[in-house]
PDB file of N, CA and C in Angstrom:
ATOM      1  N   UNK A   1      59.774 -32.002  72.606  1.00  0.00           N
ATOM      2  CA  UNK A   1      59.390 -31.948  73.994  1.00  0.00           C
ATOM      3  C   UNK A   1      60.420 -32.662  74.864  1.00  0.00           C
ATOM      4  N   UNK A   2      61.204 -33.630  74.396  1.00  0.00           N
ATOM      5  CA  UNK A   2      62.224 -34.125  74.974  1.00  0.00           C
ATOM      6  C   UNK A   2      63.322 -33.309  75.839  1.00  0.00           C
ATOM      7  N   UNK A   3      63.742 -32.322  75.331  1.00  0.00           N
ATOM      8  CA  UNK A   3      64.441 -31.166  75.876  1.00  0.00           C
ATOM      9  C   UNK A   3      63.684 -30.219  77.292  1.00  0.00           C
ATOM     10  N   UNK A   4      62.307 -30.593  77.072  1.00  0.00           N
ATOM     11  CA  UNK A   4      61.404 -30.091  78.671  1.00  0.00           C
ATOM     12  C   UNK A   4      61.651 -31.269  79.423  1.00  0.00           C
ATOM     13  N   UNK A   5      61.201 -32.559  79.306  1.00  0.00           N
ATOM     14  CA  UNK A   5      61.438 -33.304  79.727  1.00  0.00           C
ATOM     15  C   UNK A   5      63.098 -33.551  80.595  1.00  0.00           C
ATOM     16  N   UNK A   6      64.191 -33.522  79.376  1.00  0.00           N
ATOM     17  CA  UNK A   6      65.481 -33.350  80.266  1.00  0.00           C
ATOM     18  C   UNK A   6      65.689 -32.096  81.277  1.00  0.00           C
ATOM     19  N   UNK A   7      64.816 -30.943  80.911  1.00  0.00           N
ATOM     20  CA  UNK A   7      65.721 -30.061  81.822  1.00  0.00           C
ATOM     21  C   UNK A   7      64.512 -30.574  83.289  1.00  0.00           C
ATOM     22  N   UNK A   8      63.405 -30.877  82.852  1.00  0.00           N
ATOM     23  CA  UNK A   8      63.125 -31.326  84.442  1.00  0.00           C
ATOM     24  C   UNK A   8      63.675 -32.042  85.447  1.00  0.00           C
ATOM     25  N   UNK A   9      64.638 -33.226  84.215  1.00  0.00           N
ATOM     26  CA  UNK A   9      65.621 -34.052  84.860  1.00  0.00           C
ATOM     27  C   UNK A   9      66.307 -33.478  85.756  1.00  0.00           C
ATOM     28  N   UNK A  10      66.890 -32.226  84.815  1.00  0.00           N
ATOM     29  CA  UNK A  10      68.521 -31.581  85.638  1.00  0.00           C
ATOM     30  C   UNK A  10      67.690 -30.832  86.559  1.00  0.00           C
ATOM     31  N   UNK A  11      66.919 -30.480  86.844  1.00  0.00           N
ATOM     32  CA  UNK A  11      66.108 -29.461  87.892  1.00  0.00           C
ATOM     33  C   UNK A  11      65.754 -30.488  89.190  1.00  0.00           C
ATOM     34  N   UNK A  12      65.529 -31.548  88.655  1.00  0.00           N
ATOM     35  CA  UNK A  12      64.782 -32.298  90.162  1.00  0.00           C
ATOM     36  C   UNK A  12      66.050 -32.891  90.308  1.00  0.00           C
ATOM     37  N   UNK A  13      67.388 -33.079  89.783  1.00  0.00           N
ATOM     38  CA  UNK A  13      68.360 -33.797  90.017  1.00  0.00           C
ATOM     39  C   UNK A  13      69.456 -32.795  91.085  1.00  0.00           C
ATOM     40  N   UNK A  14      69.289 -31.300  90.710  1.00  0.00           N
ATOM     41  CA  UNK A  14      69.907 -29.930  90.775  1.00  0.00           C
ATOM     42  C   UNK A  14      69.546 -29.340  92.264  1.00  0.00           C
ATOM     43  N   UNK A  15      68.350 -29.853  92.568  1.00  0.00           N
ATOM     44  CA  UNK A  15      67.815 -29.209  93.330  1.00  0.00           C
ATOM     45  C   UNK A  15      67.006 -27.757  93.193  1.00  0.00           C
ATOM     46  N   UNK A  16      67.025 -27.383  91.966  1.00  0.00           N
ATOM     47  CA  UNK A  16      66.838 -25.863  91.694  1.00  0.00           C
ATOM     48  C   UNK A  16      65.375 -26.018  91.472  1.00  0.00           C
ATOM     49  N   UNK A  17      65.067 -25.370  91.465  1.00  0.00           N
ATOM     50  CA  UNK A  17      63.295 -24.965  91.880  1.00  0.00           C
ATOM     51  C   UNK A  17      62.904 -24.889  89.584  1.00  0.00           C
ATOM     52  N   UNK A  18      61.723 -25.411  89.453  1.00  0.00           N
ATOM     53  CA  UNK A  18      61.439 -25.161  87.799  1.00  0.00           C
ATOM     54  C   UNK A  18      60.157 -24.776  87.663  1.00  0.00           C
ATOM     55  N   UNK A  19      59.847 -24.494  86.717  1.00  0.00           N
ATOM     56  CA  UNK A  19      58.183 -24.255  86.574  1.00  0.00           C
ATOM     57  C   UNK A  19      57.822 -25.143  85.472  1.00  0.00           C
ATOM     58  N   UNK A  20      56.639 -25.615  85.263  1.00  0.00           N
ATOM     59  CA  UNK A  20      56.259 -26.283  83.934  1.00  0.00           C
ATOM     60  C   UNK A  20      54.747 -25.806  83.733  1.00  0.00           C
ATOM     61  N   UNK A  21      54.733 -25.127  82.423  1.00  0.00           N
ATOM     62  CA  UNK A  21      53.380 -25.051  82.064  1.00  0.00           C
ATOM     63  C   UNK A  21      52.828 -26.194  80.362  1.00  0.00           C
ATOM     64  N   UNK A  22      51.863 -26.817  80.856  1.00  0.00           N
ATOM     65  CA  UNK A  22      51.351 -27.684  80.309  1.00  0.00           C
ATOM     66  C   UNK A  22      49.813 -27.197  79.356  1.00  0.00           C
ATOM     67  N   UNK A  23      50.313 -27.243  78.197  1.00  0.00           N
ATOM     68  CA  UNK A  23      48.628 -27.225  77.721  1.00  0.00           C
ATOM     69  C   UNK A  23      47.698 -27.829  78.060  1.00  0.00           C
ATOM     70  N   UNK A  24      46.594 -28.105  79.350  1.00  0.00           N
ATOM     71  CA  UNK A  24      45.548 -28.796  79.229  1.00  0.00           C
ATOM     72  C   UNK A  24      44.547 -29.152  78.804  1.00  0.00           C
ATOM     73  N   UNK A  25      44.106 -28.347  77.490  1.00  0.00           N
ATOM     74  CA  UNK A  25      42.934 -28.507  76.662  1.00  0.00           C
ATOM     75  C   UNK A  25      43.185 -27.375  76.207  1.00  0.00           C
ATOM     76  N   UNK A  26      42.255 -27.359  74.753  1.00  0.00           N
ATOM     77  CA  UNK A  26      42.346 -26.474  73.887  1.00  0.00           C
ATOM     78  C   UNK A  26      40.925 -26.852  72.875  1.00  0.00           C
ATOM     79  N   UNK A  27      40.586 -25.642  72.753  1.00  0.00           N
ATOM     80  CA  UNK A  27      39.277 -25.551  71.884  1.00  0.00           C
ATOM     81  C   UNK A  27      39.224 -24.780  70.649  1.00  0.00           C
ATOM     82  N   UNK A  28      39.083 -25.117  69.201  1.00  0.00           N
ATOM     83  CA  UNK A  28      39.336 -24.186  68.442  1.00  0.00           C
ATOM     84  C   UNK A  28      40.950 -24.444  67.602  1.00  0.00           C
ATOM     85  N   UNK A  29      40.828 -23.407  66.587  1.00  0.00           N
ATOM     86  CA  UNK A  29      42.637 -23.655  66.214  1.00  0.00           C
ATOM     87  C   UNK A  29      43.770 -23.269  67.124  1.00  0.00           C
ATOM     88  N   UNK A  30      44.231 -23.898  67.738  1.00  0.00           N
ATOM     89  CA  UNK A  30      45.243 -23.353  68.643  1.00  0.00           C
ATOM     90  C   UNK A  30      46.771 -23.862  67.797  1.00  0.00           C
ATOM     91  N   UNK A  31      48.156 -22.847  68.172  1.00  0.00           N
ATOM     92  CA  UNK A  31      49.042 -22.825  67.839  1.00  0.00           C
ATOM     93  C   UNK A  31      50.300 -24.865  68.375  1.00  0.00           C
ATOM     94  N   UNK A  32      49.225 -25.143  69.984  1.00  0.00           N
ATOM     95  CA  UNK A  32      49.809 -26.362  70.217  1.00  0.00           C
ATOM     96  C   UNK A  32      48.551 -26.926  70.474  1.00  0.00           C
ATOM     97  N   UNK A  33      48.698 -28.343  70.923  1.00  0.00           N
ATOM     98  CA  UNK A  33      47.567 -28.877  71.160  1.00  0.00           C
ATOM     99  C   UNK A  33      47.775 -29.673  73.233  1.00  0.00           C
ATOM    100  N   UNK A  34      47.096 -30.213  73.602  1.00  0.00           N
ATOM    101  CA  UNK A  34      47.100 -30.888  74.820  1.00  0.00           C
ATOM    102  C   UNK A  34      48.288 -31.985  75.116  1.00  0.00           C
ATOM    103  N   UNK A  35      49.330 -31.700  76.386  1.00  0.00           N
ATOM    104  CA  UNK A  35      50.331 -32.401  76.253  1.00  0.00           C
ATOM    105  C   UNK A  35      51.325 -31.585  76.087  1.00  0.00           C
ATOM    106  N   UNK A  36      51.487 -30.525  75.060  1.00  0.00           N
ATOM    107  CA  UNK A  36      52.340 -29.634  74.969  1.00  0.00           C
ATOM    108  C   UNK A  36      53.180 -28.765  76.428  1.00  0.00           C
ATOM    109  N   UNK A  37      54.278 -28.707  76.177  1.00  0.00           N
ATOM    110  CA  UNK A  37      55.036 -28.255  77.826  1.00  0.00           C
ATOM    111  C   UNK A  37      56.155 -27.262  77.416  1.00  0.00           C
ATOM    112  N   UNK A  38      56.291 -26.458  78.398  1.00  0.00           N
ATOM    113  CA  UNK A  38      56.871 -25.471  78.655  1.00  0.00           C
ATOM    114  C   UNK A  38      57.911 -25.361  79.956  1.00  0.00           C
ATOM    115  N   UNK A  39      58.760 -25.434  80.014  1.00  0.00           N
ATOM    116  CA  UNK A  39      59.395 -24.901  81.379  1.00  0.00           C
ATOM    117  C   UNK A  39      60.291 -24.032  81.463  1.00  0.00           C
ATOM    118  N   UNK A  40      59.929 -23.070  82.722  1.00  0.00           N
ATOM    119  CA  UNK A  40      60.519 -21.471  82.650  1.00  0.00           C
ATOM    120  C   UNK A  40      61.398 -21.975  84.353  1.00  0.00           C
ATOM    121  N   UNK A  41      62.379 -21.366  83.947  1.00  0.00           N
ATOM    122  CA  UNK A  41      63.529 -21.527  85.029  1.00  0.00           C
ATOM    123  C   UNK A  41      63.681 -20.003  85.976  1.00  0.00           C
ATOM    124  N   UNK A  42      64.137 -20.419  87.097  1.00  0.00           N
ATOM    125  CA  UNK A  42      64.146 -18.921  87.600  1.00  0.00           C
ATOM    126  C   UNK A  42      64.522 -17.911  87.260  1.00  0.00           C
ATOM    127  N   UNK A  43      65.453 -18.100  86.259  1.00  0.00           N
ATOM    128  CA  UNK A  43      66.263 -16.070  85.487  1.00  0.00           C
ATOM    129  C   UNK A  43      64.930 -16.195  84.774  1.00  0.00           C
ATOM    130  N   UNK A  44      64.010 -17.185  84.111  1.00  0.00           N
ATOM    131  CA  UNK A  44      63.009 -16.640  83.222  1.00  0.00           C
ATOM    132  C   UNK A  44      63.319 -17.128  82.008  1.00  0.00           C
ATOM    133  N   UNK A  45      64.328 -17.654  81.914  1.00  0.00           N
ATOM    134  CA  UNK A  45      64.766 -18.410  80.337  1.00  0.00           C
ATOM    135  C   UNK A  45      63.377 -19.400  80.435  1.00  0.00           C
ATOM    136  N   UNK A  46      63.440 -20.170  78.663  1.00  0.00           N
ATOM    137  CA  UNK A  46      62.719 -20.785  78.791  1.00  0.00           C
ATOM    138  C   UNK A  46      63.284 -22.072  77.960  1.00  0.00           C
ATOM    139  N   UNK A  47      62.587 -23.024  78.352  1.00  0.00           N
ATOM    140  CA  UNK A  47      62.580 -24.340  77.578  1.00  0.00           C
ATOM    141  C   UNK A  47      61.238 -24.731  76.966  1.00  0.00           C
ATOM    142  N   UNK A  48      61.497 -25.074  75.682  1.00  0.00           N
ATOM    143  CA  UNK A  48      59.776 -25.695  75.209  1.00  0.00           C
ATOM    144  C   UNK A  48      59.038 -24.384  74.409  1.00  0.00           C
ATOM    145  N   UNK A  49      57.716 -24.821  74.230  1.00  0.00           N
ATOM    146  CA  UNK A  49      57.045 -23.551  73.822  1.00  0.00           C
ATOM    147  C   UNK A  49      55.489 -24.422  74.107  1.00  0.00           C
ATOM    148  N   UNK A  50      54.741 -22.938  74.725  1.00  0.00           N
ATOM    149  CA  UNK A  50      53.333 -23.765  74.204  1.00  0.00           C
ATOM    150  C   UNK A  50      52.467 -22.675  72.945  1.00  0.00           C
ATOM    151  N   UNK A  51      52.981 -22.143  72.720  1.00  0.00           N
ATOM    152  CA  UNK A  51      52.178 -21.476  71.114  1.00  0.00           C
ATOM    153  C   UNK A  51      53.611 -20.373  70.595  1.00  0.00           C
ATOM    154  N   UNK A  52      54.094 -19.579  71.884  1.00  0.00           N
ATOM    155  CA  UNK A  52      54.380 -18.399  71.087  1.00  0.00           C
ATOM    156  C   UNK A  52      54.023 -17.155  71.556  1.00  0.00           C
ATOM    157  N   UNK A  53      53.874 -15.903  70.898  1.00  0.00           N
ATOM    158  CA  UNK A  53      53.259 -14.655  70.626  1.00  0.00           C
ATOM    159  C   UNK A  53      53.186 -14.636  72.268  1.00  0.00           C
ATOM    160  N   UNK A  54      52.310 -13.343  71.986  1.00  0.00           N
ATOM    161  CA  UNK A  54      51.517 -12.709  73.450  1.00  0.00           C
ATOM    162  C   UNK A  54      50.758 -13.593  74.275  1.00  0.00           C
ATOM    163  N   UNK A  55      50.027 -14.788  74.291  1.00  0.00           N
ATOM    164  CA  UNK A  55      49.673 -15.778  74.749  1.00  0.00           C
ATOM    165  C   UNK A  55      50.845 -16.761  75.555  1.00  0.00           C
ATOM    166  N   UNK A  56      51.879 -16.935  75.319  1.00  0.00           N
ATOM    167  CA  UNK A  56      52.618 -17.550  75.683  1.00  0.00           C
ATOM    168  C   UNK A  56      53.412 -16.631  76.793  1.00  0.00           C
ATOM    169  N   UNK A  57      53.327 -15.151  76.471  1.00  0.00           N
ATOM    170  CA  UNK A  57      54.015 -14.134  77.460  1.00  0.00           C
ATOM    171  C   UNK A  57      52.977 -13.928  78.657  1.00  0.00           C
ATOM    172  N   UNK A  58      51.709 -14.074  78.401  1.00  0.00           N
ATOM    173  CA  UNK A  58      50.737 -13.893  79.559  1.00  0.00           C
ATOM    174  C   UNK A  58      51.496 -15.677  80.649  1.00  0.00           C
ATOM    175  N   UNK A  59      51.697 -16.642  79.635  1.00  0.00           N
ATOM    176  CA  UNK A  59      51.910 -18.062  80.697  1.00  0.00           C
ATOM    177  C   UNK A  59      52.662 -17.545  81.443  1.00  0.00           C
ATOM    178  N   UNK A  60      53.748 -17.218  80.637  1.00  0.00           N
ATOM    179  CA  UNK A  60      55.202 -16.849  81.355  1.00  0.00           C
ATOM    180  C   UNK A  60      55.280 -16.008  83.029  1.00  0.00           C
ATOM    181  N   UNK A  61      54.463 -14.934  82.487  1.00  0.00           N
ATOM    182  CA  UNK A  61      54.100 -14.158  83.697  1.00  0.00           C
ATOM    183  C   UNK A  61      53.573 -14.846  84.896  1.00  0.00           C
ATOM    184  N   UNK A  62      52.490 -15.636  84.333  1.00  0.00           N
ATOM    185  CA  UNK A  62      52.158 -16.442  85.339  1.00  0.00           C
ATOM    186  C   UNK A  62      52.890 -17.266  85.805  1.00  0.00           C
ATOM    187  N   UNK A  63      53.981 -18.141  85.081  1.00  0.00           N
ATOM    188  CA  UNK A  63      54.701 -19.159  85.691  1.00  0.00           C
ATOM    189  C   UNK A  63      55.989 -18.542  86.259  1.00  0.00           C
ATOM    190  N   UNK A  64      56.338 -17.056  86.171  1.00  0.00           N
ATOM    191  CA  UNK A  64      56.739 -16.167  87.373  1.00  0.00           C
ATOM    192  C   UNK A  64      56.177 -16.162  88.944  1.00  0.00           C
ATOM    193  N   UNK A  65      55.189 -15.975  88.767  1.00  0.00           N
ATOM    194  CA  UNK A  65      53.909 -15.588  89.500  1.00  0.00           C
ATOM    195  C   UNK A  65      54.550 -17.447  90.522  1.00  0.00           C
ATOM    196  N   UNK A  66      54.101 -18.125  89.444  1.00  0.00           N
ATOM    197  CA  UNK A  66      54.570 -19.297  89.939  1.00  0.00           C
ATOM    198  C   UNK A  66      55.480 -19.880  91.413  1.00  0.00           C
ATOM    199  N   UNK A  67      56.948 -19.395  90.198  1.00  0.00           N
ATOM    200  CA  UNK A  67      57.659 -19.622  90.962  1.00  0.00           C
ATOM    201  C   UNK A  67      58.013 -18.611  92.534  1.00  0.00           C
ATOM    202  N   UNK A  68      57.552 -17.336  92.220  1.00  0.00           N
ATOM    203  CA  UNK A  68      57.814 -16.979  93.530  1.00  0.00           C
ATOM    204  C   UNK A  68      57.185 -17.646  94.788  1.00  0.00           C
ATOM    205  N   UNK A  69      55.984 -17.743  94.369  1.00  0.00           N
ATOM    206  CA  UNK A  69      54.670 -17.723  95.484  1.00  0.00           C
ATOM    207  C   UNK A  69      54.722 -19.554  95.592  1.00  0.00           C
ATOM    208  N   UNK A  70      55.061 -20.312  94.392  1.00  0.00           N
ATOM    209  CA  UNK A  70      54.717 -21.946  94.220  1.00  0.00           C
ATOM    210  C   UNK A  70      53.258 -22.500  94.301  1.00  0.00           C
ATOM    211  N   UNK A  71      52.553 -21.174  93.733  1.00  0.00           N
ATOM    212  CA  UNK A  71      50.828 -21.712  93.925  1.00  0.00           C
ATOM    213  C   UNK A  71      50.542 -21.946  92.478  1.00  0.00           C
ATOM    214  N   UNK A  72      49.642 -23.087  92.294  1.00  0.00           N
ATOM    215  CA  UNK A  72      50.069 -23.590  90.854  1.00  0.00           C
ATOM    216  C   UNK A  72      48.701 -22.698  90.113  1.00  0.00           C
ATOM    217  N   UNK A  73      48.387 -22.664  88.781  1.00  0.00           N
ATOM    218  CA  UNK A  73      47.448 -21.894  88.499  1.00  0.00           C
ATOM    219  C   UNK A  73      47.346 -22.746  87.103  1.00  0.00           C
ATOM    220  N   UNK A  74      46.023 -21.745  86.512  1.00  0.00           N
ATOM    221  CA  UNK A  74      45.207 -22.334  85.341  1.00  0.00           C
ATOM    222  C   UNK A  74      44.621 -21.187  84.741  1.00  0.00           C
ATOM    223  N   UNK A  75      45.848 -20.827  83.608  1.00  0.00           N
ATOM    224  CA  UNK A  75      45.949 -19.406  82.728  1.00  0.00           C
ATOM    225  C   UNK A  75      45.149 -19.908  81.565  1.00  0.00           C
ATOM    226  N   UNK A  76      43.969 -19.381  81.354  1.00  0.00           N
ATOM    227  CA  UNK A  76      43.438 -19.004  79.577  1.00  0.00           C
ATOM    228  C   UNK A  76      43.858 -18.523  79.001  1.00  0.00           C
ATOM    229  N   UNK A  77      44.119 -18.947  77.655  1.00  0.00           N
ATOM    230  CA  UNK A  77      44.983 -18.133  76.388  1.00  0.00           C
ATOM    231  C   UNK A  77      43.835 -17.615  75.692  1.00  0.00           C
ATOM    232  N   UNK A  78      42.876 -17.040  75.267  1.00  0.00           N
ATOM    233  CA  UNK A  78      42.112 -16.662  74.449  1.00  0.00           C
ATOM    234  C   UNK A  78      42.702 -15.853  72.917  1.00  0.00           C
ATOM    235  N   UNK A  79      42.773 -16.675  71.927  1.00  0.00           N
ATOM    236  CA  UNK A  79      43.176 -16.370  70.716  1.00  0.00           C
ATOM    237  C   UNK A  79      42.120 -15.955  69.778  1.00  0.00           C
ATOM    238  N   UNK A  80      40.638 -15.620  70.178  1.00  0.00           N
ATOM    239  CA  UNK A  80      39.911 -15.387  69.178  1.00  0.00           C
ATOM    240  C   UNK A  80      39.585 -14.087  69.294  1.00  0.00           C
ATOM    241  N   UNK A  81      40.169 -13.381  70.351  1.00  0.00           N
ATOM    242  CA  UNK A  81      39.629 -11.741  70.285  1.00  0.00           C
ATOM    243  C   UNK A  81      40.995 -11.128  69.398  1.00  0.00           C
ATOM    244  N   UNK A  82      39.834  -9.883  68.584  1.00  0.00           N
ATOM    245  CA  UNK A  82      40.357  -8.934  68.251  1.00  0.00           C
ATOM    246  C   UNK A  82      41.446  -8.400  68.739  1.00  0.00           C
ATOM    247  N   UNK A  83      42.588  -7.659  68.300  1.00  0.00           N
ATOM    248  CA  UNK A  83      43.666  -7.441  68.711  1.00  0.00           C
ATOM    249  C   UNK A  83      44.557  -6.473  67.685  1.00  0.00           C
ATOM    250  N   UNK A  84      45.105  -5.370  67.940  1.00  0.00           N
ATOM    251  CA  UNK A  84      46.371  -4.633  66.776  1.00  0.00           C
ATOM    252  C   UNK A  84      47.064  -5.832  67.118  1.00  0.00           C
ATOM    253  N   UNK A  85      47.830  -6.129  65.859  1.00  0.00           N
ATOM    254  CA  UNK A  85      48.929  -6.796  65.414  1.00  0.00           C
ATOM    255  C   UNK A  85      47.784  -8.104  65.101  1.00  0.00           C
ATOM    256  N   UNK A  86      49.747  -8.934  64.585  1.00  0.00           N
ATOM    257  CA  UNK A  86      48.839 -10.351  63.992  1.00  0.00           C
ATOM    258  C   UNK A  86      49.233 -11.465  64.927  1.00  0.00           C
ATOM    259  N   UNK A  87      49.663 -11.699  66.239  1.00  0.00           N
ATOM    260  CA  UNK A  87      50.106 -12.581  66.779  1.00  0.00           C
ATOM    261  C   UNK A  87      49.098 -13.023  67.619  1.00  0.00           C
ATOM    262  N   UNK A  88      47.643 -13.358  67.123  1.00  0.00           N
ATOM    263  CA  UNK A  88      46.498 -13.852  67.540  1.00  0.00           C
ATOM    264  C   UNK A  88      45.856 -13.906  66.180  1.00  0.00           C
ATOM    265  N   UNK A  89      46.496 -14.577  65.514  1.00  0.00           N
ATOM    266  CA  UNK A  89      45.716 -15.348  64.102  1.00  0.00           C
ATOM    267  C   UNK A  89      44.934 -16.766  64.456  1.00  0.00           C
ATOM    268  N   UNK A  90      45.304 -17.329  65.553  1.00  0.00           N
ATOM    269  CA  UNK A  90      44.903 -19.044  65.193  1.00  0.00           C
ATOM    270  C   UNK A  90      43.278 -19.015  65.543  1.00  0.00           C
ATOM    271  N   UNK A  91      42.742 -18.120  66.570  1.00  0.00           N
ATOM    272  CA  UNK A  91      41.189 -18.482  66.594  1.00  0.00           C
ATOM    273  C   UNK A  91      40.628 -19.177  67.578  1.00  0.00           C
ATOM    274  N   UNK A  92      41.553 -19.881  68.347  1.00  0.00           N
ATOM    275  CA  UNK A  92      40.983 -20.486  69.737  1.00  0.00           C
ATOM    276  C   UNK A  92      41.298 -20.600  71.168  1.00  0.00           C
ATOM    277  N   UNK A  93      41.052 -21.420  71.777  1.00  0.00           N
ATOM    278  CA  UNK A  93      41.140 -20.774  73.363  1.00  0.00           C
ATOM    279  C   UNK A  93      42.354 -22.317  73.973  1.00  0.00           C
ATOM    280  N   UNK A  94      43.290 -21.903  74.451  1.00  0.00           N
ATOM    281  CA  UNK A  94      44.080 -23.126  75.423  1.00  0.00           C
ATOM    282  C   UNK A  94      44.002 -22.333  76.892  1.00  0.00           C
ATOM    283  N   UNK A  95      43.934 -23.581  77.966  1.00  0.00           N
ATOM    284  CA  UNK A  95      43.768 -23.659  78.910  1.00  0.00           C
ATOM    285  C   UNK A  95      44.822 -24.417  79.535  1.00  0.00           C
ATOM    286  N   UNK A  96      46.358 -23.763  80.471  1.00  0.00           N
ATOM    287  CA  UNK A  96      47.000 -23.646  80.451  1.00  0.00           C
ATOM    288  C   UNK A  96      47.682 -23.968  82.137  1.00  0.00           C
ATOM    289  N   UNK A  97      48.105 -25.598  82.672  1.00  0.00           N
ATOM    290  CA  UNK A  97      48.180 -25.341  83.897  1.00  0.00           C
ATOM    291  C   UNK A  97      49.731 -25.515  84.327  1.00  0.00           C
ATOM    292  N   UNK A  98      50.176 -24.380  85.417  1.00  0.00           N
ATOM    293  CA  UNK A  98      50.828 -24.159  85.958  1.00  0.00           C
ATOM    294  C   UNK A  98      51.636 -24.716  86.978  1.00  0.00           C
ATOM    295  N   UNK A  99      52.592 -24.813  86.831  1.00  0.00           N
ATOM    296  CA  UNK A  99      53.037 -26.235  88.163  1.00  0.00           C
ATOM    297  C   UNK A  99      54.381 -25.377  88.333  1.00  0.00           C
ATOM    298  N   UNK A 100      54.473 -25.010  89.553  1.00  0.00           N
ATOM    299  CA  UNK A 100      55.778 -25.152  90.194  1.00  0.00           C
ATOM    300  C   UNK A 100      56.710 -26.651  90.623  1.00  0.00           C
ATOM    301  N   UNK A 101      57.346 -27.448  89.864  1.00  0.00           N
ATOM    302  CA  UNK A 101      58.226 -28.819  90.643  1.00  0.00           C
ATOM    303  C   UNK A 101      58.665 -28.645  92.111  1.00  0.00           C
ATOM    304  N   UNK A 102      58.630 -29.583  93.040  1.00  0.00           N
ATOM    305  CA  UNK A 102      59.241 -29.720  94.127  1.00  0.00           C
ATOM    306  C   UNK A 102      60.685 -30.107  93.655  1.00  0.00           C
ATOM    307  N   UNK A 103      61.918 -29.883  94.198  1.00  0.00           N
ATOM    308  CA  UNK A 103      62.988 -30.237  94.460  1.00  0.00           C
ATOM    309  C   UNK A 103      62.822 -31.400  95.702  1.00  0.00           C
ATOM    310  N   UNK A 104      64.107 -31.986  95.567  1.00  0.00           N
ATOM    311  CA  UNK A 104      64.249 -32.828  96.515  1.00  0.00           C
ATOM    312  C   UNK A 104      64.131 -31.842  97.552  1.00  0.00           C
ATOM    313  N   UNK A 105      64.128 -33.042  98.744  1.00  0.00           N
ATOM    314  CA  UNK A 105      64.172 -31.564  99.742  1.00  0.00           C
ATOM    315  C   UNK A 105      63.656 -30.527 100.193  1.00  0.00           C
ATOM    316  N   UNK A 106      63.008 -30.546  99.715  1.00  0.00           N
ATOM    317  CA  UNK A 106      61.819 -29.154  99.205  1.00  0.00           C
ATOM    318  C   UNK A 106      60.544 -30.076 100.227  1.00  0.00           C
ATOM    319  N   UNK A 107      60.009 -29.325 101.240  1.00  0.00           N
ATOM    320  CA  UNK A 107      59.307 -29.943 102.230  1.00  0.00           C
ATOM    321  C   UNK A 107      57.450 -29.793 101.150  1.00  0.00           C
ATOM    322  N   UNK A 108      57.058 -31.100 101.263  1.00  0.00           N
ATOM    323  CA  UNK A 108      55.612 -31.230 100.719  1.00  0.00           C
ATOM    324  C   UNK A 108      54.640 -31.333 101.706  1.00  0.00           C
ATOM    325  N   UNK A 109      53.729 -30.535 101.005  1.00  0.00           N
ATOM    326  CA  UNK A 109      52.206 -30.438 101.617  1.00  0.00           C
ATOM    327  C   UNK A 109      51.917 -31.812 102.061  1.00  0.00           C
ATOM    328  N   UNK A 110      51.416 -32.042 103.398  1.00  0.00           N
ATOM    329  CA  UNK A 110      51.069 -33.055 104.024  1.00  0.00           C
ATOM    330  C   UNK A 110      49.647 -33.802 103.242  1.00  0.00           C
ATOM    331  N   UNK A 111      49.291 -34.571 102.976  1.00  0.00           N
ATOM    332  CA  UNK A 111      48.393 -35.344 101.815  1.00  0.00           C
ATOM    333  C   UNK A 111      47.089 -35.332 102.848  1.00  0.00           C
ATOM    334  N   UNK A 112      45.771 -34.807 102.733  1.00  0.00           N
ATOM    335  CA  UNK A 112      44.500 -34.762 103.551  1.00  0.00           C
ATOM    336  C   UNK A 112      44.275 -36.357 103.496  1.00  0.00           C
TER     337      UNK A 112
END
């Protein structure tokens, strides 16, 4: 996880806009557990992993979704449904939140 951690470095240091998706809970066998991080850069590369497979391509999308718009979200992975193929073997559900980073510079929501 150290390597998510640095590229957030070079991103908030860069100025370049990042996404980070974070496992927030997980119920069941899941592929990561809570804590686990992800960060998807604007071409879409990625750093980190939070499981893998088709579950991890639904985050992705979202942490697209992310970065255009910067509205943060809270993607379910559901690993216990039926499915062709085998890349939903583990059996349980992660709950998955979405963060666009501010850059410096980058004007913030005024605090209520």
């Amino acid at each position: 996880m150290n390597d998510v951690y640095d590229e957030i470095e070079r991103a908030l240091e860069s100025g370049q806009p990042l996404v980070v998706a974070t496992v927030a809970s997980s119920r069941g066998s899941t592929p990561r557990k809570p804590g686990a991080k992800m960060a998807v850069r604007p071409d879409g590369s990625l750093c980190g992993t939070i499981g893998g497979g088709c579950g991890e391509a639904e985050v992705w999308q979202a942490a697209m979704d992310t970065m255009r718009d910067g509205q943060p979200r809270l993607v379910t992975v559901d690993l216990t449904e039926d499915v062709e193929g085998e890349d939903k073997i583990c059996g349980g559900v992660l709950d998955i939140f979405v963060e666009r980073l501010l850059s410096e510079g980058e004007p913030r929501e005024p605090s209520s």
